[in-house]
Protein backbone atom coordinates (compact mmCIF):
# COMPACT_ATOMS: atom_id res chain seq x y z
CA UNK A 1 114.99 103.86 129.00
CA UNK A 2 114.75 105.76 125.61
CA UNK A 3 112.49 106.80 122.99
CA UNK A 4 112.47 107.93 119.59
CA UNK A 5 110.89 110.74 118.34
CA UNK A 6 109.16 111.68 114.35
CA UNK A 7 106.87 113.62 113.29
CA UNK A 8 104.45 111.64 111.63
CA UNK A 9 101.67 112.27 114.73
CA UNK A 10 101.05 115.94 113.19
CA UNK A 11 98.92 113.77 110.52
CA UNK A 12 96.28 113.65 112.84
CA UNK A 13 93.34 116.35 113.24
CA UNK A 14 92.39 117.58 116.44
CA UNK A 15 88.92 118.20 114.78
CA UNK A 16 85.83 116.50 116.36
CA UNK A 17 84.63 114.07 113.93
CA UNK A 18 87.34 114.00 111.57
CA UNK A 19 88.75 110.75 110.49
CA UNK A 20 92.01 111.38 111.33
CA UNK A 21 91.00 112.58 114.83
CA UNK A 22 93.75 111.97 117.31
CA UNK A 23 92.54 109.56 120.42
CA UNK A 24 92.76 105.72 121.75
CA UNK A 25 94.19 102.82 119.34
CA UNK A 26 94.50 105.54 116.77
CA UNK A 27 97.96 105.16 114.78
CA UNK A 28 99.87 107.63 112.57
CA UNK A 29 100.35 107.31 108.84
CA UNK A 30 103.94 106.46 108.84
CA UNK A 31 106.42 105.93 105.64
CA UNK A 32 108.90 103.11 106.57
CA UNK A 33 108.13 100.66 104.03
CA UNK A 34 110.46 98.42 103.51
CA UNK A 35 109.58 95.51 100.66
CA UNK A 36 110.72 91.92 99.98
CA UNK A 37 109.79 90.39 96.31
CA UNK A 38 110.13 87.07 95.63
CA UNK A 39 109.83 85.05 92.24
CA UNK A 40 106.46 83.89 91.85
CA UNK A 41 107.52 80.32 90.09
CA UNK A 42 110.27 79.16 92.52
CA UNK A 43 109.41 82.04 95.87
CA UNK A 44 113.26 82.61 95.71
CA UNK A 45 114.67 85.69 96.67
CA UNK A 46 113.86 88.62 93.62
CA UNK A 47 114.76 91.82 95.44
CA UNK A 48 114.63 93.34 98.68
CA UNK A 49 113.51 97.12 97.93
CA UNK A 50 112.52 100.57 99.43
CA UNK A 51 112.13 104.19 97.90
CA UNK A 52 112.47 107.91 99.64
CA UNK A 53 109.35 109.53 98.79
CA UNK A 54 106.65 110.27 101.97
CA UNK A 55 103.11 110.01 101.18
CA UNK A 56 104.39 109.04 97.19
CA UNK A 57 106.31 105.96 98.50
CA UNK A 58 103.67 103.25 98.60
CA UNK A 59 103.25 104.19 94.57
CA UNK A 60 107.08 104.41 94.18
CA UNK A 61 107.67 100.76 95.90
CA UNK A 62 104.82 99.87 93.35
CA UNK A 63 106.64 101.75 90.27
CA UNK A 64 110.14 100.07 91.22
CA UNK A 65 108.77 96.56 91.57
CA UNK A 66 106.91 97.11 88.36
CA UNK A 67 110.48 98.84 86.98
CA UNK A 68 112.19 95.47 87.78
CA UNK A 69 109.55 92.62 86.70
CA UNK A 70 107.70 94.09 83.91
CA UNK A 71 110.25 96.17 82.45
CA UNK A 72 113.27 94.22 83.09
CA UNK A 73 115.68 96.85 84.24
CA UNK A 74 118.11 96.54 86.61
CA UNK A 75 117.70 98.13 90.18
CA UNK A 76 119.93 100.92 89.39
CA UNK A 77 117.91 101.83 85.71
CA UNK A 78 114.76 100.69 88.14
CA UNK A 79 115.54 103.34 91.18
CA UNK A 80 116.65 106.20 88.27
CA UNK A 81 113.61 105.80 86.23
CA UNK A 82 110.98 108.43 86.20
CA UNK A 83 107.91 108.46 88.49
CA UNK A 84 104.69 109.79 88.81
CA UNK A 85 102.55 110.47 91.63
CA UNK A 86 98.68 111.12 92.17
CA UNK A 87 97.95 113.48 95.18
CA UNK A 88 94.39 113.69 95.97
């Protein structure tokens, strides 16, 4: 028997009402996102791809996919490029 332990559970509020309140079927916000692009013509294989970056990673996967199909660069140029994040 094991079990793994993160900290991704302190995301949630202990606040009556809140959105984030902790309690039943509730799950934390969590940041392993790993991402599998495929070419849209043929469905083969394009990249398989994933970016440090906590709460910014969901726009960095974006920014790298866009890095690599839009801009053409390769995944190296893609992961070095600069990013930007929105907080809100």
């Amino acid at each position: 028997t094991g079990f793994t332990l993160q900290n991704r559970g302190h995301n949630f509020s202990l606040h009556r009402g809140h959105p984030n309140q902790v309690g039943p079927s509730k799950k934390p916000y969590h940041t392993i996102i790993p991402g599998l692009a495929l070419h849209e013509d043929d469905q083969q294989l394009l990249a398989v791809l994933g970016c440090m970056g906590g709460f910014m990673q969901p726009m960095g996967q974006l920014q790298l996919l866009r890095n690599l199909t839009l801009r053409n660069l390769d995944p190296q140029q893609a992961l070095d490029a600069p990013r930007w994040y929105l907080a809100g």
